[in-house]
Every structure is written in structure tokens, then in C-alpha cells.
C-alpha atoms as a PDB file:
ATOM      1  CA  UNK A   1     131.625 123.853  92.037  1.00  0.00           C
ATOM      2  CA  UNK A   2     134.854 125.941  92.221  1.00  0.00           C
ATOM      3  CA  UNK A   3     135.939 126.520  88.591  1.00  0.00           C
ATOM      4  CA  UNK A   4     139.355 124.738  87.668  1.00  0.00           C
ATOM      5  CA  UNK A   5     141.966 125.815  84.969  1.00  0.00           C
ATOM      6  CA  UNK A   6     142.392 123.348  82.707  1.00  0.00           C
ATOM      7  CA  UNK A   7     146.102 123.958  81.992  1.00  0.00           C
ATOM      8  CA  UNK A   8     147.316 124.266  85.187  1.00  0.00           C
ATOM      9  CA  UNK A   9     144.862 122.454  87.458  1.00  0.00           C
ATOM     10  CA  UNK A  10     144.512 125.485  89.635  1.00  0.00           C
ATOM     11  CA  UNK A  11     141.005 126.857  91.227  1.00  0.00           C
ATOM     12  CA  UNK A  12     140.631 129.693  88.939  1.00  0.00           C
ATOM     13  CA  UNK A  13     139.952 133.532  90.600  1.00  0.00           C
ATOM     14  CA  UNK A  14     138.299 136.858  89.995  1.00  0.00           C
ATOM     15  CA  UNK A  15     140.158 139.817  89.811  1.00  0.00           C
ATOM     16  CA  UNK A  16     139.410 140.330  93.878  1.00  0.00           C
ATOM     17  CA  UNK A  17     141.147 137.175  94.658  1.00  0.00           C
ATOM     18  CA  UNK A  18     137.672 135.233  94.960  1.00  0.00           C
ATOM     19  CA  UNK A  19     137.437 132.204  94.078  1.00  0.00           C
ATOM     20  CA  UNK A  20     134.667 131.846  90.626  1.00  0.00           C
ATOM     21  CA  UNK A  21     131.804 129.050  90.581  1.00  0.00           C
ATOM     22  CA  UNK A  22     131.233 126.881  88.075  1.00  0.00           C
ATOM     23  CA  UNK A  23     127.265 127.834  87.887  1.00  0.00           C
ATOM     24  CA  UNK A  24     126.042 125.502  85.566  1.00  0.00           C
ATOM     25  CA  UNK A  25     127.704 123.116  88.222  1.00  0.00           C
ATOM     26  CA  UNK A  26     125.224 124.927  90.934  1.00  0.00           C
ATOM     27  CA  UNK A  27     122.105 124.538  89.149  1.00  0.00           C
ATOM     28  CA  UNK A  28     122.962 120.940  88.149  1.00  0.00           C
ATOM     29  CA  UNK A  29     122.960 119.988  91.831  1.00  0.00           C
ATOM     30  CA  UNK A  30     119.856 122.167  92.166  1.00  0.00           C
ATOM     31  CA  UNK A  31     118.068 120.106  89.872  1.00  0.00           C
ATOM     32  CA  UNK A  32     118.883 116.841  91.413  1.00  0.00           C
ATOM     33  CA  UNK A  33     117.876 118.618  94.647  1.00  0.00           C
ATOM     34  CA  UNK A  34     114.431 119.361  92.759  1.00  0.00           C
ATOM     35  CA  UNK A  35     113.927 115.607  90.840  1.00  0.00           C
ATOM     36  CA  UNK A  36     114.762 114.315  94.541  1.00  0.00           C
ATOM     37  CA  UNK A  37     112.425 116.178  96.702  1.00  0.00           C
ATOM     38  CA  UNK A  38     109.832 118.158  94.492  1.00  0.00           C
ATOM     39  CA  UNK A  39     106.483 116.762  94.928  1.00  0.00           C
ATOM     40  CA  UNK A  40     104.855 119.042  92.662  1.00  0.00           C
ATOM     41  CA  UNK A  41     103.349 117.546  89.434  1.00  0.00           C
ATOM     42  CA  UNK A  42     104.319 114.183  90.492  1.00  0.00           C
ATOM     43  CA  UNK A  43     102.299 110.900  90.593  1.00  0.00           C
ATOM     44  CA  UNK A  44     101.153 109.931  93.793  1.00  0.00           C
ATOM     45  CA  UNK A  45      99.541 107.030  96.057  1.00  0.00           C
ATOM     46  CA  UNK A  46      96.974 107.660  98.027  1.00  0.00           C
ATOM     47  CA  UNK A  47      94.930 105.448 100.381  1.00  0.00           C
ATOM     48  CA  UNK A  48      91.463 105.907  99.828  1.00  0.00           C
ATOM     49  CA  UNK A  49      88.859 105.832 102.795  1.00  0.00           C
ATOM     50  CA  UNK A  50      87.525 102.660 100.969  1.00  0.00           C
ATOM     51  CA  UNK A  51      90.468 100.883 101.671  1.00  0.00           C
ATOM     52  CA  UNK A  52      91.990 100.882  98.029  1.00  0.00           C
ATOM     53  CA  UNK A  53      95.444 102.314  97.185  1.00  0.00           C
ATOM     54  CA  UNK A  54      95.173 104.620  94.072  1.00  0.00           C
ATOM     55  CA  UNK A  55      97.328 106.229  91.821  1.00  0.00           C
ATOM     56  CA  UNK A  56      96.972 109.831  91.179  1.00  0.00           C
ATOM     57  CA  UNK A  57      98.673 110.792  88.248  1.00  0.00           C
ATOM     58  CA  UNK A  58      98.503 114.890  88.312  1.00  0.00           C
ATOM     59  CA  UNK A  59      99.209 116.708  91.155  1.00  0.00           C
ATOM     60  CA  UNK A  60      99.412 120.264  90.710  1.00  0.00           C
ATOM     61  CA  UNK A  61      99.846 120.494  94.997  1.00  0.00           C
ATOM     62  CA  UNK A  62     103.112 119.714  96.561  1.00  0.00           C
ATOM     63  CA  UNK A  63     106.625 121.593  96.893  1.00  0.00           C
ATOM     64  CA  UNK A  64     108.685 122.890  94.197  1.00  0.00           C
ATOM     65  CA  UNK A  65     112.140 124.452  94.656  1.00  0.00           C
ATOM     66  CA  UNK A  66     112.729 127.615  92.246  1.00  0.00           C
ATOM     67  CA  UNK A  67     115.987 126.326  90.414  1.00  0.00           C
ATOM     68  CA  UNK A  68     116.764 129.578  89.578  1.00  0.00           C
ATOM     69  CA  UNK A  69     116.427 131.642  93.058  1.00  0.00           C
ATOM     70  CA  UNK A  70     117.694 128.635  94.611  1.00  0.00           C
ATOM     71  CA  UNK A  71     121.263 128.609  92.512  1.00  0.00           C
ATOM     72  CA  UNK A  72     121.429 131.937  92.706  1.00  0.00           C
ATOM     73  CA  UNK A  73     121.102 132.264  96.474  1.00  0.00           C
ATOM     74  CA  UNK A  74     124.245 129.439  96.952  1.00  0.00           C
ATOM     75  CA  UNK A  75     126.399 131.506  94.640  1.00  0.00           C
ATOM     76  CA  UNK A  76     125.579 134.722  96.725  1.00  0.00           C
ATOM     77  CA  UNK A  77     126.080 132.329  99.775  1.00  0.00           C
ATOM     78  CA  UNK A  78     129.311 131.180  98.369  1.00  0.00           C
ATOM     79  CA  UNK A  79     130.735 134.680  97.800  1.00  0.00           C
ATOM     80  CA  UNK A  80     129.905 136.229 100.630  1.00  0.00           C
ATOM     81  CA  UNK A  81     131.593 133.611 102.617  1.00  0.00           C
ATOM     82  CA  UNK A  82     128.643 132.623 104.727  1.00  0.00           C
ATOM     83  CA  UNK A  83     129.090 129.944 106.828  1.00  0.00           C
ATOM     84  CA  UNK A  84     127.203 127.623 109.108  1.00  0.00           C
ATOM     85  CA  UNK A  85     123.957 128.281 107.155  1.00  0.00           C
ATOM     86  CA  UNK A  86     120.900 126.055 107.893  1.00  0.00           C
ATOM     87  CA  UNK A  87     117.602 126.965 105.953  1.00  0.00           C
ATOM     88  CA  UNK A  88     115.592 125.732 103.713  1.00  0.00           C
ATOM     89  CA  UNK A  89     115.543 126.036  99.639  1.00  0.00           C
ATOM     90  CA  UNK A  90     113.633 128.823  97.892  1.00  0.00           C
ATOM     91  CA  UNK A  91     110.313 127.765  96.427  1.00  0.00           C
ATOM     92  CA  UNK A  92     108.169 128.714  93.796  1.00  0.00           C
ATOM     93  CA  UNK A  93     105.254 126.609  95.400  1.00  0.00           C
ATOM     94  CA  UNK A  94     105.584 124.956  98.893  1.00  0.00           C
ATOM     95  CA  UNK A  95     103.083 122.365 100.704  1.00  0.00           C
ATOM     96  CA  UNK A  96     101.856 121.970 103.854  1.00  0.00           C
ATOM     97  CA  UNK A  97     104.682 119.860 104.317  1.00  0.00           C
ATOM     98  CA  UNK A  98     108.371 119.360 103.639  1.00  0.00           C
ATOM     99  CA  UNK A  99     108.353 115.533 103.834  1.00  0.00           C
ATOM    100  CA  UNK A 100     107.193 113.043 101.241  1.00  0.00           C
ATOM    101  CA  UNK A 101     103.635 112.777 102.429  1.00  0.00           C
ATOM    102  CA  UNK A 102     103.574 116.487 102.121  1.00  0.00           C
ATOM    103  CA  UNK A 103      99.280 116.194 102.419  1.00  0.00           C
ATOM    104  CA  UNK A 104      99.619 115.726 106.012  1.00  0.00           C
ATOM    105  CA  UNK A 105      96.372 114.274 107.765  1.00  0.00           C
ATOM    106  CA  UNK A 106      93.781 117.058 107.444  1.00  0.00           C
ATOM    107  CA  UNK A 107      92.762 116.962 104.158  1.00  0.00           C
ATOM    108  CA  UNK A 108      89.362 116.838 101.670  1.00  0.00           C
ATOM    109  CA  UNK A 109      89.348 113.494  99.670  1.00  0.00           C
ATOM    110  CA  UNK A 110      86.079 113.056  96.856  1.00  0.00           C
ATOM    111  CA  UNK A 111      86.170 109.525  95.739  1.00  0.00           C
ATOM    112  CA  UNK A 112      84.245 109.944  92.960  1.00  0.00           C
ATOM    113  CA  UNK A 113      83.913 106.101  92.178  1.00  0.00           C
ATOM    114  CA  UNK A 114      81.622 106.163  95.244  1.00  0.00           C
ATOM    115  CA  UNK A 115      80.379 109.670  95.028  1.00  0.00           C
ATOM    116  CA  UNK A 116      81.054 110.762  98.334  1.00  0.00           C
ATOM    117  CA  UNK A 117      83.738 113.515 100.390  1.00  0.00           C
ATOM    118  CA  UNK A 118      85.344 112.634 103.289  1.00  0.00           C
ATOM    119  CA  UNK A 119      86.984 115.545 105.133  1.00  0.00           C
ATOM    120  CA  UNK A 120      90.012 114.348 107.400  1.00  0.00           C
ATOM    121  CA  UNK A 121      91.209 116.706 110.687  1.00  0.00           C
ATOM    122  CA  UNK A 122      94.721 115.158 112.345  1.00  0.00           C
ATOM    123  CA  UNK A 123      93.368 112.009 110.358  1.00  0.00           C
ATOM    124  CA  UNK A 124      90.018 111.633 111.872  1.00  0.00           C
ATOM    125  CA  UNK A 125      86.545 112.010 109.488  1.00  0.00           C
ATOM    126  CA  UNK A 126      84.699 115.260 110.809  1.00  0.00           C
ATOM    127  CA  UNK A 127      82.432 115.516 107.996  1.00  0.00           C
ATOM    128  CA  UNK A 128      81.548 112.741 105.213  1.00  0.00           C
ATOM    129  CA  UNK A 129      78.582 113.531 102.870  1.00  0.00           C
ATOM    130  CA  UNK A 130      77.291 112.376  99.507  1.00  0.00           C
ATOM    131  CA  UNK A 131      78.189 114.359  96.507  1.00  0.00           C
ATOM    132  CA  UNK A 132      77.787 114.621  92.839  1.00  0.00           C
ATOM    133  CA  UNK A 133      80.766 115.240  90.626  1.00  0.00           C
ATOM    134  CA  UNK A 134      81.217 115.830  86.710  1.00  0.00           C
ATOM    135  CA  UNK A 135      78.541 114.599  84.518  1.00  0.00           C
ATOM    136  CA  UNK A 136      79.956 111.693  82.211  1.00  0.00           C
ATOM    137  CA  UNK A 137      77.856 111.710  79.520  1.00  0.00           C
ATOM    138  CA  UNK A 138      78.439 114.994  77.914  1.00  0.00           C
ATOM    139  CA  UNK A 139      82.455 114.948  79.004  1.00  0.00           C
ATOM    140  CA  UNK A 140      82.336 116.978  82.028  1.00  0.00           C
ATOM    141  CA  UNK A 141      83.909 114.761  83.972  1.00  0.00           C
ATOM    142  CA  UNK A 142      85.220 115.742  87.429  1.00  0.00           C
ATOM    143  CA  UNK A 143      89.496 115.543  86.613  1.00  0.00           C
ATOM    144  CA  UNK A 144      91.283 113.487  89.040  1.00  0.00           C
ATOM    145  CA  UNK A 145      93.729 115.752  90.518  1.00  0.00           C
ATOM    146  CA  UNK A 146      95.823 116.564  94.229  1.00  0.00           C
ATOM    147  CA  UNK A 147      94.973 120.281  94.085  1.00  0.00           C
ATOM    148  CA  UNK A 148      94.321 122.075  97.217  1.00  0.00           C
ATOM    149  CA  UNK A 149      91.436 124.610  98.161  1.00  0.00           C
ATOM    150  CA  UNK A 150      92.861 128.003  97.162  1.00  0.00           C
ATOM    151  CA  UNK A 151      89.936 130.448  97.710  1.00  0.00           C
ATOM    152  CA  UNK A 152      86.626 130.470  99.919  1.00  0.00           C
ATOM    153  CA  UNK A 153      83.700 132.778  99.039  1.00  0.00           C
ATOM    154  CA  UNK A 154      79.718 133.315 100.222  1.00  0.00           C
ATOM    155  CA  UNK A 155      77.257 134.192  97.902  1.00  0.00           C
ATOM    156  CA  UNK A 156      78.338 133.768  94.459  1.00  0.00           C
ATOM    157  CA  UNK A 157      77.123 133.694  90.833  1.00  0.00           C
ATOM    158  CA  UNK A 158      78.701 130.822  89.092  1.00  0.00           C
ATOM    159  CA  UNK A 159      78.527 131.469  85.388  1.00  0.00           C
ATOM    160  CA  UNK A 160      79.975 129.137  82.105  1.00  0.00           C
ATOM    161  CA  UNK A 161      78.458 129.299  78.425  1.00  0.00           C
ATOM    162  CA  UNK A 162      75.102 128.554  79.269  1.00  0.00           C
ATOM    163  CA  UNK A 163      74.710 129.022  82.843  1.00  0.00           C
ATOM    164  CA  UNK A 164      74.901 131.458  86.086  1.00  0.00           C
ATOM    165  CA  UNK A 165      74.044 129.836  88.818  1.00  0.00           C
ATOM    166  CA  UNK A 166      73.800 130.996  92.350  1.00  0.00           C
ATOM    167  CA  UNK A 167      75.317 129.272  95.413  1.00  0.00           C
ATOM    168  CA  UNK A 168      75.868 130.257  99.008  1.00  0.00           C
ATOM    169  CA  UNK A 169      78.922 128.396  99.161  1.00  0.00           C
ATOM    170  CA  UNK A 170      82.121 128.283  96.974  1.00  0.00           C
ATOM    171  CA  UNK A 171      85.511 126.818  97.538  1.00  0.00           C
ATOM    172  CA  UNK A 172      87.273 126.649  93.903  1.00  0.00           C
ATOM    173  CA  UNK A 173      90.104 123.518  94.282  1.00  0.00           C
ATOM    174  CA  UNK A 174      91.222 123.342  90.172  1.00  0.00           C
ATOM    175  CA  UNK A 175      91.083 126.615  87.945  1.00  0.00           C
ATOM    176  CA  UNK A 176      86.985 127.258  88.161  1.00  0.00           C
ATOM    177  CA  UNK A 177      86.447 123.799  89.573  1.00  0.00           C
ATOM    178  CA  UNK A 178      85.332 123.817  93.066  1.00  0.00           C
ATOM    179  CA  UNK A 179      83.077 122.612  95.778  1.00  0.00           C
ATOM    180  CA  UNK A 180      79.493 123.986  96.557  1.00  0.00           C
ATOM    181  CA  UNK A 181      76.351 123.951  97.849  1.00  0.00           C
ATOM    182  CA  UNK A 182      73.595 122.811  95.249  1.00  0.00           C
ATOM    183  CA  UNK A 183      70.397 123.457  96.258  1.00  0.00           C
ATOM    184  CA  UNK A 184      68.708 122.507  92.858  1.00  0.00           C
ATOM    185  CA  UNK A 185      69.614 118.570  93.739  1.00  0.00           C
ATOM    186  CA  UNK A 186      66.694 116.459  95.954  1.00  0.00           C
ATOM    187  CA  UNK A 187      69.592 113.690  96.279  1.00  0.00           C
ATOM    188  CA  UNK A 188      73.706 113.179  96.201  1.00  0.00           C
ATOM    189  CA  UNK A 189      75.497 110.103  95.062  1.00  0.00           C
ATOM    190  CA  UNK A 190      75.061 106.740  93.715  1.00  0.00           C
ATOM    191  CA  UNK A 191      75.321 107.202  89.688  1.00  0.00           C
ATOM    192  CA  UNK A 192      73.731 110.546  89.438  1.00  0.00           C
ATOM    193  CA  UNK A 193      77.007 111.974  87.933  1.00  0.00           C
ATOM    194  CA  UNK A 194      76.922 109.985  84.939  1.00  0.00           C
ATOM    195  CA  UNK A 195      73.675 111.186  82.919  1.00  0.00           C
ATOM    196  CA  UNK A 196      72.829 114.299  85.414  1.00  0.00           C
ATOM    197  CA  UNK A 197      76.164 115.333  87.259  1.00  0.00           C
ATOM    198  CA  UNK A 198      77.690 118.975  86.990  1.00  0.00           C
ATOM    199  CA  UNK A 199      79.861 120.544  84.686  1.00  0.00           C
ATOM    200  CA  UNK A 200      83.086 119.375  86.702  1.00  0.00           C
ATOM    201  CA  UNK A 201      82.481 120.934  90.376  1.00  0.00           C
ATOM    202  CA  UNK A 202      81.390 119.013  93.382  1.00  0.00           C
ATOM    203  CA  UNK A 203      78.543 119.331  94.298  1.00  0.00           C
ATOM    204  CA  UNK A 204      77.399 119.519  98.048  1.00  0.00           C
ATOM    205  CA  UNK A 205      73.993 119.401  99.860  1.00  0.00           C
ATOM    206  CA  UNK A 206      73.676 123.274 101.248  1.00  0.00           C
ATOM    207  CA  UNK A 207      74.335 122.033 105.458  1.00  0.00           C
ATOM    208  CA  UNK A 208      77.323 120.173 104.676  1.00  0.00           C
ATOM    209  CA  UNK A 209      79.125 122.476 102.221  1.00  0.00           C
ATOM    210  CA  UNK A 210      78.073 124.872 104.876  1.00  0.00           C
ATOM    211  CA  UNK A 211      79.996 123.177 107.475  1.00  0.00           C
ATOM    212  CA  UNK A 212      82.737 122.400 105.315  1.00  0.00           C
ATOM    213  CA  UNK A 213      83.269 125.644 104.463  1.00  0.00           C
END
């Protein structure tokens, strides 16, 4: 990373004496750092409860270094002389987890091919129920997606173009998609989704999105 004069073959130095970085040498081995280890936006595999591996192919969970903070900080590091340091990069979005499967084993999986949610604590089911997803026919469908839960609220008007709808529970996963309770719906799953399903939530019987949430 240490800049090198080209003439003379010599590490080149600031007016202090210091030695100067080559940054766009930094942030190159930032980026392989990144296209090694990011997770973030990356297709994934994922072993569904039904037995069948599937590929995911957005993910808009999972870790992502910040390039910019990150190259930054090493220079500063470098400078400053700092040595011995162990840490870990600087993120702009980090996961549960810093290794590959970065999911863990507690986790909410819909398998919307069989219309059900399975909710998974230190990979044991502690709550399965039948749901109803996106409705097909008018192009609502449910997106396939790793996201993660990133709100919880009680008591909520859900409103769109031609709707506000009440629900006791909501738990938004994917901008305003989100699980909750809908107590308008006598029955969940088999191939309701398709001609009567939602406009993209998932939607829960009231006790179970209860407990879930």
C-alpha cells in the first residue's frame, strides 16, 4: 500500500517523514474484502422445512462492509502507527452473524409454495401456522426475499390506494410488506393466495400472529 517512486524505487514520504499510502491500493483490498465476505444482496440457499434446497435470489439481509469508512479507518490506522489491532470492519449493514450462514437458527421462513410459516428458535419449530400470501391473479404477489423483521407495532391502520384496514398485529419484513393478523379470513392456506390472497403481506390467523409477535 506504501506509495513507491517510480524513479528511484524508494517508499515515497510526507513532509513529516511519514510514510504516504497508496489509497486507491486500500480500497482495492477493501473491496475484495467486501466481494469475499458481504452477504448482503447476494443469492442464497436455503433449506426449506419441506426438505427442498432453494435458491433465493435477493437478499436485502446480511453484512455489508462500508468501503469507504472501512479504507479510511486503515489509513488513519496506518498513520497513527497503531499496532496489534484486532476488530472487526466498519459496516453499513451487519447481520446477526459474521459467518456465511449469517441467518443463524432462529429465524421466520413463509414457504409460500405451501402457504404456511414456520418460526425456528436455536433451530427448533415453536410456532408453524397456515398463511396466505400475495394474491396472484391481480400481480400482488408476495416477493421472494431474505429480509428481516425491522419494526413491531399493535393496533394499526394499514392503508394502500383502496384500502385501510385495521389489524392488531403488524411486523413489516420488506418496505410496507409485513406479517399480520387477518381477522377478515375464515381459513389460511392451500391456494387461497392465487384468486383471493393479499396485496403482498402475510397474512396470519389473529392467535398465531399474536404469539409470533
Amino acid at each position: 500500500w506504501i506509495t513507491v517512486d517510480e524513479e528511484t524505487g524508494e517508499f515515497v514520504r510526507d513532509e513529516e517523514g511519514k510514510f504516504v499510502l497508496n489509497e486507491a491500493k486500500v480500497m482495492e483490498y477493501v473491496v475484495a474484502l467486501g466481494e469475499k465476505y458481504d452477504t448482503y444482496g447476494k443469492e442464497r440457499e436455503f433449506m426449506s422445512t419441506r426438505g427442498d434446497l432453494i435458491t433465493i435470489e435477493k437478499s436485502v439481509y446480511g453484512n455489508d462492509i462500508d468501503e469507504e469508512d472501512e479504507c479510511a479507518l486503515l489509513i488513519e490506522d496506518f498513520c497513527e502507527n497503531r499496532d496489534g489491532i484486532v476488530r472487526e470492519p466498519v459496516y453499513a449493514q451487519k447481520a446477526i452473524s459474521q459467518n456465511e450462514d449469517d441467518i443463524g437458527d432462529t429465524y421466520i421462513e413463509v414457504d409460500m409454495t405451501e402457504q404456511m410459516l414456520y418460526y425456528y428458535v436455536d433451530g427448533e419449530i415453536v410456532l408453524e401456522t397456515a398463511v396466505v400470501t400475495g394474491n396472484m391473479r391481480r400481480g400482488w404477489d408476495t416477493p421472494a426475499v431474505v429480509c428481516s423483521v425491522y419494526g413491531k407495532a399493535k393496533n394499526r391502520i394499514l392503508r394502500g390506494a383502496t384500502y385501510a384496514t385495521f389489524v392488531y398485529y403488524w411486523m413489516p419484513v420488506y418496505g410496507n410488506i409485513g406479517l399480520h393478523d387477518a381477522t377478515w379470513r375464515k381459513e389460511f392456506g392451500d391456494d387461497i393466495y392465487m384468486t383471493d390472497g393479499s396485496h403482498g403481506c402475510i397474512n396470519m390467523p389473529k392467535d398465531k400472529a399474536g404469539e409470533l409477535y
